[in-house]
C-alpha atoms as a PDB file:
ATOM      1  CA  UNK A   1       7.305  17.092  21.175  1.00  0.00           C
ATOM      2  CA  UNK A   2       6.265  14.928  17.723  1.00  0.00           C
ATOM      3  CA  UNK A   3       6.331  11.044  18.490  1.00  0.00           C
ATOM      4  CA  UNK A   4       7.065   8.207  16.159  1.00  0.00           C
ATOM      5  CA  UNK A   5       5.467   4.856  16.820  1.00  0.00           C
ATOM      6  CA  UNK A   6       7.972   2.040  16.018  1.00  0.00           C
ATOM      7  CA  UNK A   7       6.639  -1.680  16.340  1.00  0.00           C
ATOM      8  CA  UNK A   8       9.578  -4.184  16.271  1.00  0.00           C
ATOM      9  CA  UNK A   9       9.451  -7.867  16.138  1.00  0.00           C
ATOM     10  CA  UNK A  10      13.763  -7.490  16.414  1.00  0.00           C
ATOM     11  CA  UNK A  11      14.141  -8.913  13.205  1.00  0.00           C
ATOM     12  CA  UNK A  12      16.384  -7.169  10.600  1.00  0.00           C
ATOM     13  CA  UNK A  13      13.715  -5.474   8.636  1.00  0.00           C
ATOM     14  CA  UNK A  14      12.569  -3.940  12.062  1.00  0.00           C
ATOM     15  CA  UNK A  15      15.540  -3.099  12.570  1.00  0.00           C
ATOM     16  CA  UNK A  16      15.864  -1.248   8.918  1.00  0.00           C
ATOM     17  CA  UNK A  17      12.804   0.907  10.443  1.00  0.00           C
ATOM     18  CA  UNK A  18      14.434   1.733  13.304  1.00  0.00           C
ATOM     19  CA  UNK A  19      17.296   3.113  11.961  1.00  0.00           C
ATOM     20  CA  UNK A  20      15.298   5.007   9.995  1.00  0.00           C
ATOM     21  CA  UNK A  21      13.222   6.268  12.815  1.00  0.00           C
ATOM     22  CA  UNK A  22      16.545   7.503  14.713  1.00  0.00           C
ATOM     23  CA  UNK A  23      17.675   9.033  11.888  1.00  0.00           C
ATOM     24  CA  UNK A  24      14.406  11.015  11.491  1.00  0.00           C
ATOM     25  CA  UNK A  25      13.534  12.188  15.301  1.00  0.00           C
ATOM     26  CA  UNK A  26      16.148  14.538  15.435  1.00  0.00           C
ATOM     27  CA  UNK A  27      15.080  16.411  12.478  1.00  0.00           C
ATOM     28  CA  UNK A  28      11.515  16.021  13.822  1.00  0.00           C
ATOM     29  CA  UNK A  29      12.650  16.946  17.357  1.00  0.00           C
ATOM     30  CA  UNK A  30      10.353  14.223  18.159  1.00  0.00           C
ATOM     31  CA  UNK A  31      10.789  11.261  20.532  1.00  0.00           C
ATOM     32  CA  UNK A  32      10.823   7.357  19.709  1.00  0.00           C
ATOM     33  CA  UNK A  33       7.905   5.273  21.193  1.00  0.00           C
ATOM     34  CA  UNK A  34       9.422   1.514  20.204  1.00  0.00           C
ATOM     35  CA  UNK A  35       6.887  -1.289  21.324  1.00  0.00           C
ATOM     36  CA  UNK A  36       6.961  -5.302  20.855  1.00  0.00           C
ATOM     37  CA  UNK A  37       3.783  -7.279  20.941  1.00  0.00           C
ATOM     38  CA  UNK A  38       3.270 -10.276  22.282  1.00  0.00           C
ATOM     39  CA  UNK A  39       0.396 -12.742  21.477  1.00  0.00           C
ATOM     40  CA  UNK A  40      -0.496 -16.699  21.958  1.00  0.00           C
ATOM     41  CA  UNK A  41      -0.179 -18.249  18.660  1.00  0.00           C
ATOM     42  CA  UNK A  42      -3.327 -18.962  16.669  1.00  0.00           C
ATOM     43  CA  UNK A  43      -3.092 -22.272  17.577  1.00  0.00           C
ATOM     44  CA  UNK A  44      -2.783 -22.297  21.356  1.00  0.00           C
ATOM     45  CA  UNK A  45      -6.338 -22.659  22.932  1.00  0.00           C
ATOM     46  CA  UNK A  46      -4.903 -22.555  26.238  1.00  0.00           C
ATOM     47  CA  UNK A  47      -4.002 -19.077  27.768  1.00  0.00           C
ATOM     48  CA  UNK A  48      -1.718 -20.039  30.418  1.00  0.00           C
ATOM     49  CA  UNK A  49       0.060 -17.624  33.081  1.00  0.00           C
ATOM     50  CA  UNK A  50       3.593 -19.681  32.315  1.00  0.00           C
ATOM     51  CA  UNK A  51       3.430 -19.003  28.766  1.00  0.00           C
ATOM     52  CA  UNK A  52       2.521 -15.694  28.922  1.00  0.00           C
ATOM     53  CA  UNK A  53       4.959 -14.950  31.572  1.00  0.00           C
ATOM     54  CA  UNK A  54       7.091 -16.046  29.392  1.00  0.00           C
ATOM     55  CA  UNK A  55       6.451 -14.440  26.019  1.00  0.00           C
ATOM     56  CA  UNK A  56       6.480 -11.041  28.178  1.00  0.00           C
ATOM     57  CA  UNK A  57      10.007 -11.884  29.548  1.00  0.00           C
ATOM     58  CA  UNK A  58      11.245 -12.722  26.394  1.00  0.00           C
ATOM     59  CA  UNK A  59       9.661  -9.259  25.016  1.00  0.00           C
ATOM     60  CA  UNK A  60      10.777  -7.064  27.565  1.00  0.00           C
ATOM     61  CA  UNK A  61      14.552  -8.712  27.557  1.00  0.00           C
ATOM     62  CA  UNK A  62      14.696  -8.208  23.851  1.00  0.00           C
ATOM     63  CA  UNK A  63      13.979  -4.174  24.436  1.00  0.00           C
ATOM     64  CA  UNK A  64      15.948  -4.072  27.267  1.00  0.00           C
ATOM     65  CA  UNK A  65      18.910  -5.495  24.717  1.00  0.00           C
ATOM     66  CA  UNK A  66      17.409  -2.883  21.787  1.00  0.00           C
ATOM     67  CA  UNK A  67      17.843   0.223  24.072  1.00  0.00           C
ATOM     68  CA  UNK A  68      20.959  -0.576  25.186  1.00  0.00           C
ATOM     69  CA  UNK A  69      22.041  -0.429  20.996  1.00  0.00           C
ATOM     70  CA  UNK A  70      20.850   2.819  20.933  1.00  0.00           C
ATOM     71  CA  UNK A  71      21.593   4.608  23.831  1.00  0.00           C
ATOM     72  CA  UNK A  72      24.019   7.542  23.290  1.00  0.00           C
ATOM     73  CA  UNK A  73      22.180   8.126  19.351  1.00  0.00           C
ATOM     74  CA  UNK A  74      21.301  11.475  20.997  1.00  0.00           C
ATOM     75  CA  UNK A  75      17.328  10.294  20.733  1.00  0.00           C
ATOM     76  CA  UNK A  76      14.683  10.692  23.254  1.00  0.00           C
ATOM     77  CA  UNK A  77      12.834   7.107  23.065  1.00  0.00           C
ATOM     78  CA  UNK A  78      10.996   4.747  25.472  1.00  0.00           C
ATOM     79  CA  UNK A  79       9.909   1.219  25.003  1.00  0.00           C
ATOM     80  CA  UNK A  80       6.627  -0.925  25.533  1.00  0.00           C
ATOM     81  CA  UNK A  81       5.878  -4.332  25.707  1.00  0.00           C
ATOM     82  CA  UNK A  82       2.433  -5.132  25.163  1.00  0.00           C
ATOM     83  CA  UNK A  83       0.012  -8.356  24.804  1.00  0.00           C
ATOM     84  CA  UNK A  84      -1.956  -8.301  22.058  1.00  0.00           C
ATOM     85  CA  UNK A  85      -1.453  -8.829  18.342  1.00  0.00           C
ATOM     86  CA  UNK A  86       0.597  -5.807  16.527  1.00  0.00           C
ATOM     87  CA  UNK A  87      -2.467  -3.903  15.006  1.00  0.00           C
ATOM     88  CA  UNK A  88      -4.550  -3.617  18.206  1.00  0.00           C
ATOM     89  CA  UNK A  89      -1.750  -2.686  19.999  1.00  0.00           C
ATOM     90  CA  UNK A  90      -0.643  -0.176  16.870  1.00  0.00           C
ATOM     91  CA  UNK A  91      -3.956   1.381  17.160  1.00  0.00           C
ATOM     92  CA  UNK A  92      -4.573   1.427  20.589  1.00  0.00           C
ATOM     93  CA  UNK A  93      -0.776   3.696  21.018  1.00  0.00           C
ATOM     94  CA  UNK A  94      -1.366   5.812  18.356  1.00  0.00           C
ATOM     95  CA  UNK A  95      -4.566   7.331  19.911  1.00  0.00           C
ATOM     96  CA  UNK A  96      -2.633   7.601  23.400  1.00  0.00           C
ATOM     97  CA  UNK A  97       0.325   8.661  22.810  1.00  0.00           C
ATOM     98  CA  UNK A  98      -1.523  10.969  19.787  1.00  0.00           C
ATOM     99  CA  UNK A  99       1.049   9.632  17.166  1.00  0.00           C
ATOM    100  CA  UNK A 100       2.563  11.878  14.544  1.00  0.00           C
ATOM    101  CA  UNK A 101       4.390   9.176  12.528  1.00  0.00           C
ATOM    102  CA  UNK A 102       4.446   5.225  12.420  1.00  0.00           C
ATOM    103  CA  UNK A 103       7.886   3.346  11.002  1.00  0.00           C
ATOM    104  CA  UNK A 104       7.646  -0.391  10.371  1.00  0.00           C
ATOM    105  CA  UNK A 105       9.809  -2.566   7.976  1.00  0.00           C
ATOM    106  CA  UNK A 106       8.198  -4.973   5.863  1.00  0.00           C
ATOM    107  CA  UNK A 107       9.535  -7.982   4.239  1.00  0.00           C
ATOM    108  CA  UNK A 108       9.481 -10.054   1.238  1.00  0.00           C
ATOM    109  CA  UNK A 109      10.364 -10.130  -2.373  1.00  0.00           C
ATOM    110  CA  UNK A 110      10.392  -6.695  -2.877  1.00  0.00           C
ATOM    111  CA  UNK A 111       9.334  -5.647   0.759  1.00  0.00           C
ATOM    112  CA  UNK A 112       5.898  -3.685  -0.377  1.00  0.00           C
ATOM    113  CA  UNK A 113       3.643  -6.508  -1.082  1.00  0.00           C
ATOM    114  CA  UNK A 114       4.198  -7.834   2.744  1.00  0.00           C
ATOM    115  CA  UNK A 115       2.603  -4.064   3.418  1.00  0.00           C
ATOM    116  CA  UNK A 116      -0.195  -4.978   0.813  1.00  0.00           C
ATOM    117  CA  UNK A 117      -1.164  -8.285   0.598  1.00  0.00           C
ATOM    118  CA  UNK A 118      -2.280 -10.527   3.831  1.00  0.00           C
ATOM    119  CA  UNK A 119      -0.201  -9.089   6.703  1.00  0.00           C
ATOM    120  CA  UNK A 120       0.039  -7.241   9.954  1.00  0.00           C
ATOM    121  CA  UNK A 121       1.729  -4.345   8.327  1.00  0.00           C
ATOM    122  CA  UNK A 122      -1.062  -4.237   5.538  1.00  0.00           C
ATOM    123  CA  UNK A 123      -3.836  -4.268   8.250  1.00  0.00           C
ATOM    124  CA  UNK A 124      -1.944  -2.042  10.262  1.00  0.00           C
ATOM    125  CA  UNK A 125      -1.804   0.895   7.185  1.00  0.00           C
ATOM    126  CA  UNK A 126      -5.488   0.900   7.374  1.00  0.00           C
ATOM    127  CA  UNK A 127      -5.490   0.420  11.470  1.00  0.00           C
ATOM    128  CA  UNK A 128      -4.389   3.519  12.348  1.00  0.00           C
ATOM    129  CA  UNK A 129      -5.177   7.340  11.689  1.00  0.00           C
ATOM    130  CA  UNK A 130      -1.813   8.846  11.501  1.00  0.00           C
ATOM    131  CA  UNK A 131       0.734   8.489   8.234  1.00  0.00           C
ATOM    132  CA  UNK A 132       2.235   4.971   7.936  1.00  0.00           C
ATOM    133  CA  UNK A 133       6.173   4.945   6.074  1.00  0.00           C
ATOM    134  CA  UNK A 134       6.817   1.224   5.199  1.00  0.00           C
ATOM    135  CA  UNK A 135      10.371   0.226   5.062  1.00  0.00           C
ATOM    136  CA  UNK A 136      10.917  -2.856   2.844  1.00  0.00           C
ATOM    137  CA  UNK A 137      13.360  -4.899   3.492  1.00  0.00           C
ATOM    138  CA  UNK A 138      15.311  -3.837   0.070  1.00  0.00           C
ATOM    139  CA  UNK A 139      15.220  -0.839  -0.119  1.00  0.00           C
ATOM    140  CA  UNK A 140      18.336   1.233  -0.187  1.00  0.00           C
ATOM    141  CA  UNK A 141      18.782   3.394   2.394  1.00  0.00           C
ATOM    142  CA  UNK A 142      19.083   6.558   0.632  1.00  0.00           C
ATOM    143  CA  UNK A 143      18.394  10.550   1.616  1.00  0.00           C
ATOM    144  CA  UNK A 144      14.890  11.672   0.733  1.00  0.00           C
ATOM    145  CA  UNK A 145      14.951  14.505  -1.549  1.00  0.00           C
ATOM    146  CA  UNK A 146      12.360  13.581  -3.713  1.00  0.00           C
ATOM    147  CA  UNK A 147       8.550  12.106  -3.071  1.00  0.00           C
ATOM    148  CA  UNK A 148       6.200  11.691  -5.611  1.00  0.00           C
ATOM    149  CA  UNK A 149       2.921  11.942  -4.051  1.00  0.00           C
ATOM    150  CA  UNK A 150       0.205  10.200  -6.938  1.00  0.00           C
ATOM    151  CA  UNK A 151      -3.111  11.736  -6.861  1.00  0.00           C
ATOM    152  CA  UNK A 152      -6.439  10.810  -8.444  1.00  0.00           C
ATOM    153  CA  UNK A 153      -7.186  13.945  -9.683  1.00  0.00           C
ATOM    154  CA  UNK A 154      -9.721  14.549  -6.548  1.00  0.00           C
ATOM    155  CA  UNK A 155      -8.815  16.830  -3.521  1.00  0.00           C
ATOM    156  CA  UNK A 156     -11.418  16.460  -1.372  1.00  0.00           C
ATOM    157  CA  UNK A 157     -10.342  14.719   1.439  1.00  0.00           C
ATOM    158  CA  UNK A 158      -6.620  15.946   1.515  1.00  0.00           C
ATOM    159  CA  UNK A 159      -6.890  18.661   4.287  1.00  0.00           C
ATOM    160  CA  UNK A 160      -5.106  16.382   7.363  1.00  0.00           C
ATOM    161  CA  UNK A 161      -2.737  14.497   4.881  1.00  0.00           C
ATOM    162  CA  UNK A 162      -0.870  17.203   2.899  1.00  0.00           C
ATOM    163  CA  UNK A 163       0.075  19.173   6.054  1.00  0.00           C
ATOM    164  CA  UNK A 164       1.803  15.294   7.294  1.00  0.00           C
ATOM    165  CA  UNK A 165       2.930  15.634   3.884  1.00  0.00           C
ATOM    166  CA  UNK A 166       4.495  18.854   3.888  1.00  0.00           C
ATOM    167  CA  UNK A 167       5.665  18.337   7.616  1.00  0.00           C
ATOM    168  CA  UNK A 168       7.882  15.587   5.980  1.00  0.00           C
ATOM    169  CA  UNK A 169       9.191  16.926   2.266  1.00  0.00           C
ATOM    170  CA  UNK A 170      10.300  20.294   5.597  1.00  0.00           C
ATOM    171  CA  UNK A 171      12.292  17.602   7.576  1.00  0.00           C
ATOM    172  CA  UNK A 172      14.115  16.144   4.646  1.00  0.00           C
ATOM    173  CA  UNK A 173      14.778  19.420   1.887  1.00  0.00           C
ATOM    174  CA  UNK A 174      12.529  17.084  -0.133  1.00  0.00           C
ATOM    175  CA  UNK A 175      10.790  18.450  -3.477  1.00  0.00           C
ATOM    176  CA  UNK A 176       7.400  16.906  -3.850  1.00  0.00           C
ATOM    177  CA  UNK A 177       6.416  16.062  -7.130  1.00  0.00           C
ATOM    178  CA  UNK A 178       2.220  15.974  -7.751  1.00  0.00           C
ATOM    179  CA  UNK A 179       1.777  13.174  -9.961  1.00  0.00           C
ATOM    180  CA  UNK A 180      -1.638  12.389 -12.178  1.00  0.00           C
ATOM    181  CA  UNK A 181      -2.100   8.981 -13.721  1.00  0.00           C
ATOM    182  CA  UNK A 182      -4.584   9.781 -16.315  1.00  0.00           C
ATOM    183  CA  UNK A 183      -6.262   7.782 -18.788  1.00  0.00           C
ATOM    184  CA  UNK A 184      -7.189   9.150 -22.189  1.00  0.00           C
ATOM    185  CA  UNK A 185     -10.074   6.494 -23.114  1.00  0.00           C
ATOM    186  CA  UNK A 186     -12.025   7.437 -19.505  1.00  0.00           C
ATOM    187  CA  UNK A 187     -13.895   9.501 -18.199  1.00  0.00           C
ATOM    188  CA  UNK A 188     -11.502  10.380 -14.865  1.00  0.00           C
ATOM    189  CA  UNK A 189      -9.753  13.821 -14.255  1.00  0.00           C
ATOM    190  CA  UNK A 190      -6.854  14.804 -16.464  1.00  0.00           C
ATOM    191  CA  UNK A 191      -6.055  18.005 -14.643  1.00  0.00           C
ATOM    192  CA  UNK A 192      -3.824  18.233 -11.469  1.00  0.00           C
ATOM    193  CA  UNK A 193      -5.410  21.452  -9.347  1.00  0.00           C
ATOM    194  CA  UNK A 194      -1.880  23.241  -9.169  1.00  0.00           C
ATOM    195  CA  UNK A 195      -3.440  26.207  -6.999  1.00  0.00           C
ATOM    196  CA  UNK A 196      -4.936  23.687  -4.765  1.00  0.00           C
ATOM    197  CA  UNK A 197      -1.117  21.981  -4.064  1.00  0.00           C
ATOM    198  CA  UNK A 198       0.860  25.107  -4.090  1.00  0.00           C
ATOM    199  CA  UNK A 199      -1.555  26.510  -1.301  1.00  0.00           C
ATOM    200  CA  UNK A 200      -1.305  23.796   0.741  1.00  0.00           C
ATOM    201  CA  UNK A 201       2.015  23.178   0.476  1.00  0.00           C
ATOM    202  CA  UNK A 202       3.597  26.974   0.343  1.00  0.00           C
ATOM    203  CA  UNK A 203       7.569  27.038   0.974  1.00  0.00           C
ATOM    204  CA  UNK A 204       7.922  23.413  -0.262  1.00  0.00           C
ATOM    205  CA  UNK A 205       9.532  22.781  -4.254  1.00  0.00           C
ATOM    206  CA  UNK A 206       6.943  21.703  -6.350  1.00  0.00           C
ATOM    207  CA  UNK A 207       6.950  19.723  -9.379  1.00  0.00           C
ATOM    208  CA  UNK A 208       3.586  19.025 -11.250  1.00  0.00           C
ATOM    209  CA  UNK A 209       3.883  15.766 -13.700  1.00  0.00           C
ATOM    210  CA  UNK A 210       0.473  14.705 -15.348  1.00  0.00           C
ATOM    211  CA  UNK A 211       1.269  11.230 -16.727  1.00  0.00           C
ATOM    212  CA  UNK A 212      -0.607   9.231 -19.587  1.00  0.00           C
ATOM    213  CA  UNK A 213      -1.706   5.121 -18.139  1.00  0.00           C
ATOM    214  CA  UNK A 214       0.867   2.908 -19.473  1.00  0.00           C
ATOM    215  CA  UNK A 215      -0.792  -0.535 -19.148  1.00  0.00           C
ATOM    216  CA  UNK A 216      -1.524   0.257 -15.536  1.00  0.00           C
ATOM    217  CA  UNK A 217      -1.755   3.054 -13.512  1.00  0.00           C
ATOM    218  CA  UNK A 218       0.626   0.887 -10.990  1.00  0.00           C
ATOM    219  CA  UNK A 219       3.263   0.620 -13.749  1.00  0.00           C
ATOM    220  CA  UNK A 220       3.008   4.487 -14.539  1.00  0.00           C
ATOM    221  CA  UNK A 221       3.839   5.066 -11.500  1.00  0.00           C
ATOM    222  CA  UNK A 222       6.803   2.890 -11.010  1.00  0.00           C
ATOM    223  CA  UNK A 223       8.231   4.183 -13.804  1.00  0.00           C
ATOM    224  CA  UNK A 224       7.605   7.689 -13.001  1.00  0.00           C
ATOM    225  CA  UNK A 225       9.644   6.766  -9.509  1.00  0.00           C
ATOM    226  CA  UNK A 226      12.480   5.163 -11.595  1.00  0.00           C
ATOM    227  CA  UNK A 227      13.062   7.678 -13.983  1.00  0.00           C
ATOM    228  CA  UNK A 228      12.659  10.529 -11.931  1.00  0.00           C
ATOM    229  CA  UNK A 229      15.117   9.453  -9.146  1.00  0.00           C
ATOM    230  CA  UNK A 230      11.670   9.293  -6.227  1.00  0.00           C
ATOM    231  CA  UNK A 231      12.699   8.307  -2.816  1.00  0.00           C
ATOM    232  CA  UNK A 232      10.012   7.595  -1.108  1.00  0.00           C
ATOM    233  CA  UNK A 233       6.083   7.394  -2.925  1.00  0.00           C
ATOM    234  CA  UNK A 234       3.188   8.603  -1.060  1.00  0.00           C
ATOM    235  CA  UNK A 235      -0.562   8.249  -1.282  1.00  0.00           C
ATOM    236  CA  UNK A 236      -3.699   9.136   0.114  1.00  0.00           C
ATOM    237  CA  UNK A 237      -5.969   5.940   1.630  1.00  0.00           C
ATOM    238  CA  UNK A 238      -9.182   6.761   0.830  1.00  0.00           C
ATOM    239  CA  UNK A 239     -12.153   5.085   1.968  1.00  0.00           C
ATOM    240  CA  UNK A 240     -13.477   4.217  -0.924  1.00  0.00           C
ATOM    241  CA  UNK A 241     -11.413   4.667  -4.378  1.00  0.00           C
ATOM    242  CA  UNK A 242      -8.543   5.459  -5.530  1.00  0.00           C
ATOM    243  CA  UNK A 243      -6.004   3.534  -3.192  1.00  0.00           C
ATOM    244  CA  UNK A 244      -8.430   0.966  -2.611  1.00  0.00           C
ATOM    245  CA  UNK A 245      -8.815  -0.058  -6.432  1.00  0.00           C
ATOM    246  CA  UNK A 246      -5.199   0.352  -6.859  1.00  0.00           C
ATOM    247  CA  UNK A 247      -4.332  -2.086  -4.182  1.00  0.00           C
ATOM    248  CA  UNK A 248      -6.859  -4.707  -4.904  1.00  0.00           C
ATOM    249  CA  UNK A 249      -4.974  -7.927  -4.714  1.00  0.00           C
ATOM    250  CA  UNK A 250      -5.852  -8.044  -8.733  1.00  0.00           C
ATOM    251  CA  UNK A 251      -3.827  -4.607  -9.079  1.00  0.00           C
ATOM    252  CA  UNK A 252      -1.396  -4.950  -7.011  1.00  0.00           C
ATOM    253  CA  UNK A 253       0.857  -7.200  -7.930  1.00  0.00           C
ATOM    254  CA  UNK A 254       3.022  -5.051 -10.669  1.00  0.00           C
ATOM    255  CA  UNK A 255       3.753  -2.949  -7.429  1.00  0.00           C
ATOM    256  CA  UNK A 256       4.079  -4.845  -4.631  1.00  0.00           C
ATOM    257  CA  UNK A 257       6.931  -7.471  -6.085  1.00  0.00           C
ATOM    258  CA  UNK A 258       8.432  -4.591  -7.896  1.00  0.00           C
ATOM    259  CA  UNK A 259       8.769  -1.399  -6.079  1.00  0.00           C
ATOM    260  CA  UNK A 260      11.513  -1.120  -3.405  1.00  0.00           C
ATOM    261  CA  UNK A 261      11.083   2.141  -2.615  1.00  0.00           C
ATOM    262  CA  UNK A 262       9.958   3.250   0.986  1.00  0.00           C
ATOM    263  CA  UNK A 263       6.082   3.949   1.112  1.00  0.00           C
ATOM    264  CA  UNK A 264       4.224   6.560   2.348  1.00  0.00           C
ATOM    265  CA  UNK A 265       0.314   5.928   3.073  1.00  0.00           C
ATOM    266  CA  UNK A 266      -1.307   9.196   4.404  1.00  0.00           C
ATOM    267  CA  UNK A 267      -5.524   9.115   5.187  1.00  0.00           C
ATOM    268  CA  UNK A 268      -8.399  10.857   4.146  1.00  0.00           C
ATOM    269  CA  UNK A 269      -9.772  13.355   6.717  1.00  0.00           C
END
């Protein structure tokens, strides 16, 4: 059986995740893992037993309250409270309990740029080996049938990530568009490797869109989303590149306080 890692602080956007998640497992046949960490706050030098007693108590009463919400949603789930801070704890379950899929929600203007810019969740995408979906907090919660997945014109490195990929465009009907942000005054690649795609990702509909920069590859690709109806955007984190220069706090911003669309980060092998 698949499992999805779902961290919740029980706030509303977690929530927005977790409905997600139990909406998903089923299709999935996987099971819920939903954990809360618990940590001393930055400015407590002073681990004591009471306060940690505690912040535990208070953690395990407010999953003892979430599972009794969603008992009888016909999902297979278990809960965790943990000490620690959210992306140890993130990391440390999703090599134990060999994680297929991790849900969080995000908050903030648009929800995305709490995923990008100075966060848990942000630290978190980068954290963990497995594919991250970000919730934001206003997004709509609509059925996936498309997901534009933006490529840099390079394929090495996509051998673990399109099979995640495919695994979800299979649970949803999804079509998967390829989408290529080119521009005409570099030197990048203008091609998009259709053999490569269809290959990898036989039995799933296909769309290949090869897209000329306007202003910023982030813009192009917000606007590809909005005109094309995309549900949920994916891309690969690379080491070093592509997803790293597009998500430099300099680049960013045109899609984090824009974009309220759910976000799919999937990793290089």
């Amino acid at each position: 059986m698949k499992t999805i890692l779902v961290p919740t602080d029980f706030s509303a956007n977690a929530d927005k995740a977790l409905d997600f998640a139990l909406d998903i497992a089923p299709k999935m046949g996987a099971k819920l893992h939903i954990f809360n960490a618990f940590d001393l706050p930055y400015s407590q030098n002073v681990m004591t037993t009471s306060l940690l007693d505690a912040l535990r108590e208070s953690s395990e009463a407010g999953l003892k309250e979430l599972a009794k919400r969603i008992e009888g949603r016909g999902v297979v789930f278990v809960t965790e409270s943990k000490l620690g801070n959210p992306i140890s704890v993130s990391r440390e379950l999703v090599r134990r309990e060999k994680v297929d899929l991790l849900i969080l929600g995000t908050r903030g203007a648009s929800g995305i740029e709490e995923v990008l810019i100075g966060s848990n969740a942000a630290a978190i995408l980068h954290a963990v080996d497995c594919p991250v979906l970000a919730i934001p907090s206003h997004s709509k919660p609509e059925p996936i049938q498309d997901i534009a997945f933006a490529t840099d014109g390079n394929t090495k490195g996509e051998t673990l990530a399109l099979p995640r990929l495919k695994m979800l465009a299979e649970v949803f009907g999804a079509r998967i568009h390829i989408l290529h942000v080119f521009d005409p005054e570099s030197t990048e690649l203008s091609v998009i490797n259709e053999a490569h795609y269809r290959k990898q990702l036989e039995g799933v509909d296909l769309l290949f869109a090869l897209v000329e920069k306007n202003k910023s590859i982030e813009k192009s690709i917000l606007e590809y989303a909005e005109n094309n109806n995309i549900d949920v955007l994916a891309l690969l984190a690379r080491r070093y590149g592509f997803l790293q220069s597009l998500f430099h706090n300099s680049l960013t911003s045109r899609i984090a306080y824009h974009s309220r669309l759910p976000f799919l980060t999937l990793h290089e092998d």
